[in-house]
N, C-alpha and C. Protein backbone atom coordinates (compact mmCIF):
# COMPACT_ATOMS: atom_id res chain seq x y z
N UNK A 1 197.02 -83.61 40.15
CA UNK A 1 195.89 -84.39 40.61
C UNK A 1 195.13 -84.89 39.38
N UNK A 2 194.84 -86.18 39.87
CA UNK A 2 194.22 -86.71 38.17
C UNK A 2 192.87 -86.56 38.24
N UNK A 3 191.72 -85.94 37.72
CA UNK A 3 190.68 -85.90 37.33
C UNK A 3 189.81 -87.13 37.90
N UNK A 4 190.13 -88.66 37.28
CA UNK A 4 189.59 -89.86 37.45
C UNK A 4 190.11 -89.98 39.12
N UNK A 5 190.56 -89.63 39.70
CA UNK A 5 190.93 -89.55 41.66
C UNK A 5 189.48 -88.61 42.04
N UNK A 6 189.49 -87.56 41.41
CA UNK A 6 188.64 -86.54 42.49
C UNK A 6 187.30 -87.25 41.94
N UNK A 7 186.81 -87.89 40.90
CA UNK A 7 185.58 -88.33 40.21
C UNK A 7 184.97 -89.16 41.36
N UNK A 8 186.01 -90.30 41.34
CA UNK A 8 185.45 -91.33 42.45
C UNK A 8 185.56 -90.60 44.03
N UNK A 9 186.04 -89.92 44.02
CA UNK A 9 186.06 -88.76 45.80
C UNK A 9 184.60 -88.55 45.66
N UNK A 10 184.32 -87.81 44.42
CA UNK A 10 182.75 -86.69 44.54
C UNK A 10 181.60 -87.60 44.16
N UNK A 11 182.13 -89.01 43.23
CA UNK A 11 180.62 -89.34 42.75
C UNK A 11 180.56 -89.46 41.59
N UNK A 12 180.89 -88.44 41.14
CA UNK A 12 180.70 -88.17 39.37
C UNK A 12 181.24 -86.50 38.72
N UNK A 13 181.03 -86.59 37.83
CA UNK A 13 181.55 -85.03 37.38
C UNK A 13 181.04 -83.82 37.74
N UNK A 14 179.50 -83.78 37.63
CA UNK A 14 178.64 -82.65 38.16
C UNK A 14 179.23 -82.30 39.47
N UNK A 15 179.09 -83.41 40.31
CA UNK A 15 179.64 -83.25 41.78
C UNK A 15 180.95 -82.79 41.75
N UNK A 16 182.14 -83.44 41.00
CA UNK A 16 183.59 -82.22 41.08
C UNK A 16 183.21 -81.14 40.88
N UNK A 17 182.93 -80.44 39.27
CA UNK A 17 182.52 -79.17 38.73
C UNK A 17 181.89 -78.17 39.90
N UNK A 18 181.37 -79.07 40.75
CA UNK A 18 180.65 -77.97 42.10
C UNK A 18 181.27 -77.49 42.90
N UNK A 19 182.06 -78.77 43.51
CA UNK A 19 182.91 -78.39 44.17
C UNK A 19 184.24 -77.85 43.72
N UNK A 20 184.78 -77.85 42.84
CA UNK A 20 185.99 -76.87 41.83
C UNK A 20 185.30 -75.39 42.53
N UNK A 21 184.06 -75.28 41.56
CA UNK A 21 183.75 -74.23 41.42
C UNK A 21 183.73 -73.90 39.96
N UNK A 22 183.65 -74.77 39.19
CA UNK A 22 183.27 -74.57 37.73
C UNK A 22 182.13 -75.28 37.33
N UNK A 23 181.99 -74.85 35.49
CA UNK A 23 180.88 -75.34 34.96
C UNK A 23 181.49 -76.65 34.73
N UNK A 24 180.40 -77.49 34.36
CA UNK A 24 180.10 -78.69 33.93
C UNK A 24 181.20 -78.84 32.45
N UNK A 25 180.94 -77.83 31.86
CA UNK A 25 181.95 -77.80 30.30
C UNK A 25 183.70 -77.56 30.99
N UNK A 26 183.75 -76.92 31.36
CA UNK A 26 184.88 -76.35 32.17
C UNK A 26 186.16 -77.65 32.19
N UNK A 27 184.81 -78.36 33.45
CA UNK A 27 185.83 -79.78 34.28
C UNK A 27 185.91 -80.60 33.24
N UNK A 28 184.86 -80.78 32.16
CA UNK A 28 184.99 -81.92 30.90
C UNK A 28 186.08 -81.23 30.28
N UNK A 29 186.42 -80.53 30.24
CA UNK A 29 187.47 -79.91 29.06
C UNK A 29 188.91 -80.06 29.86
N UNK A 30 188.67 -80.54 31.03
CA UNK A 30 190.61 -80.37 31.63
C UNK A 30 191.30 -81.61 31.43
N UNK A 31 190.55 -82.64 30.76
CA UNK A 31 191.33 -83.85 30.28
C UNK A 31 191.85 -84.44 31.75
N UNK A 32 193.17 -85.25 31.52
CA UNK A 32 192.83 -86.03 32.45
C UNK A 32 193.80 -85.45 33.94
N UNK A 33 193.91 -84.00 34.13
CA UNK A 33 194.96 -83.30 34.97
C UNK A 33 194.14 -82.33 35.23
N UNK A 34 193.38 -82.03 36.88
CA UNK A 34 192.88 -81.06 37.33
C UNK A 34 193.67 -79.79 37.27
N UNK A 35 193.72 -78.57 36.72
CA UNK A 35 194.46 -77.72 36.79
C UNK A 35 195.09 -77.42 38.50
N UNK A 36 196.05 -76.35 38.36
CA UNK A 36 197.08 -76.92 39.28
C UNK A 36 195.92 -76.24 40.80
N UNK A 37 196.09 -74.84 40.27
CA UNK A 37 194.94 -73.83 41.13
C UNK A 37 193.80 -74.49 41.19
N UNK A 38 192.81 -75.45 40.84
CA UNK A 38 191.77 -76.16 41.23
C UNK A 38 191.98 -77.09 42.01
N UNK A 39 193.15 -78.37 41.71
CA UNK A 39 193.71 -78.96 42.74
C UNK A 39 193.98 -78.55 43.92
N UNK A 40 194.47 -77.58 44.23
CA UNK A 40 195.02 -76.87 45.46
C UNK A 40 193.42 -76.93 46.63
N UNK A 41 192.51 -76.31 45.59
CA UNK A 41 191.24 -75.56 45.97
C UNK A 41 190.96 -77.27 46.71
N UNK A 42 190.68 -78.31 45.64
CA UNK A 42 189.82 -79.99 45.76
C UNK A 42 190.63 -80.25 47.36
N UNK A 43 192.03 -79.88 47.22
CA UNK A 43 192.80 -80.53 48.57
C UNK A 43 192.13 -79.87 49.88
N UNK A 44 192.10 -78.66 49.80
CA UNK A 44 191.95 -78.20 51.02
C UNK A 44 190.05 -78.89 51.69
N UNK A 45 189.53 -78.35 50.95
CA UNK A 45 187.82 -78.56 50.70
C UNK A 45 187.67 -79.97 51.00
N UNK A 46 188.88 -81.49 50.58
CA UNK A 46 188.61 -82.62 51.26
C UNK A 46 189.43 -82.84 52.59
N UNK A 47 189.65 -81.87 53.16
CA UNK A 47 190.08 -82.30 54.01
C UNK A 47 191.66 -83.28 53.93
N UNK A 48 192.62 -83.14 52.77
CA UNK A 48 193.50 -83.55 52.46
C UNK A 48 193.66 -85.22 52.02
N UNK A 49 192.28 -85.46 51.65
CA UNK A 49 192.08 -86.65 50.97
C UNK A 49 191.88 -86.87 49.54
N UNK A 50 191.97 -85.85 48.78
CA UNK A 50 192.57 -85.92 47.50
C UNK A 50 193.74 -84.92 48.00
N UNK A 51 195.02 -85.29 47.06
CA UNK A 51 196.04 -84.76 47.54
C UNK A 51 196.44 -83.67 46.36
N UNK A 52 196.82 -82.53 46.43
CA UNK A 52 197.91 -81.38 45.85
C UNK A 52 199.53 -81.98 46.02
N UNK A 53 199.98 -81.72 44.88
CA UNK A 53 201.51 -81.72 44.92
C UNK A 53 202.08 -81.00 43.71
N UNK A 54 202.96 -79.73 44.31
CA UNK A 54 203.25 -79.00 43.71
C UNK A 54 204.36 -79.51 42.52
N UNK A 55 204.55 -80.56 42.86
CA UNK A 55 205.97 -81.07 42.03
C UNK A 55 205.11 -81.69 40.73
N UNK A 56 204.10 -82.09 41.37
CA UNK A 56 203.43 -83.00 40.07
C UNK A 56 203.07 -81.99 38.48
N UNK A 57 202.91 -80.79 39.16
CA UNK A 57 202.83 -79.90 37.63
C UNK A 57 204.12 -79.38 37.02
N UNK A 58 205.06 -79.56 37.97
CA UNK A 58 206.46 -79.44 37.04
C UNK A 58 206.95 -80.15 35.98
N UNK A 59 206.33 -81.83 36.48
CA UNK A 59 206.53 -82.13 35.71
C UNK A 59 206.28 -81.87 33.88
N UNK A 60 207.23 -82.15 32.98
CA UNK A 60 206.81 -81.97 31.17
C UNK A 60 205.17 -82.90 31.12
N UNK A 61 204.34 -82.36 30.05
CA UNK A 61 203.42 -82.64 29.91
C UNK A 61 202.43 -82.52 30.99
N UNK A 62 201.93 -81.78 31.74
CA UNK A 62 201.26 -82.00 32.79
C UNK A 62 201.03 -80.22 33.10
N UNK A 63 199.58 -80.27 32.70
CA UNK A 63 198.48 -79.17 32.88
C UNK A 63 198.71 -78.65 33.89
N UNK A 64 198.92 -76.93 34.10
CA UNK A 64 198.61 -75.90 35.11
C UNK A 64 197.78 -75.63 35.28
């Protein structure tokens, strides 16, 4: 899940970081790939409008 997807879902960053369930430093520091276990968390919490996909962190280069 890309970071810049859940931004425009919540608003802005403060608003992801809340809903993650992290700090403000936390979500600035995950670059541009929500970790995989936070994604999971963003999917369920929208109601499956930001999406989880487990394949997407298999891929090389791409944050757990």
């Amino acid at each position: 899940m890309y970071k810049s997807d859940a931004i425009k879902y919540f608003g802005n960053l403060t608003k992801l970081a809340v809903a993650a369930g992290v700090s403000l430093p936390s979500a600035s520091a995950w670059g541009d790939v929500i970790p995989e276990r936070r994604a999971a968390k963003l999917e369920k919490l929208t109601g499956g409008a930001l999406k989880y996909d487990p394949a997407f962190y298999e891929q090389p280069g791409k944050a757990s």
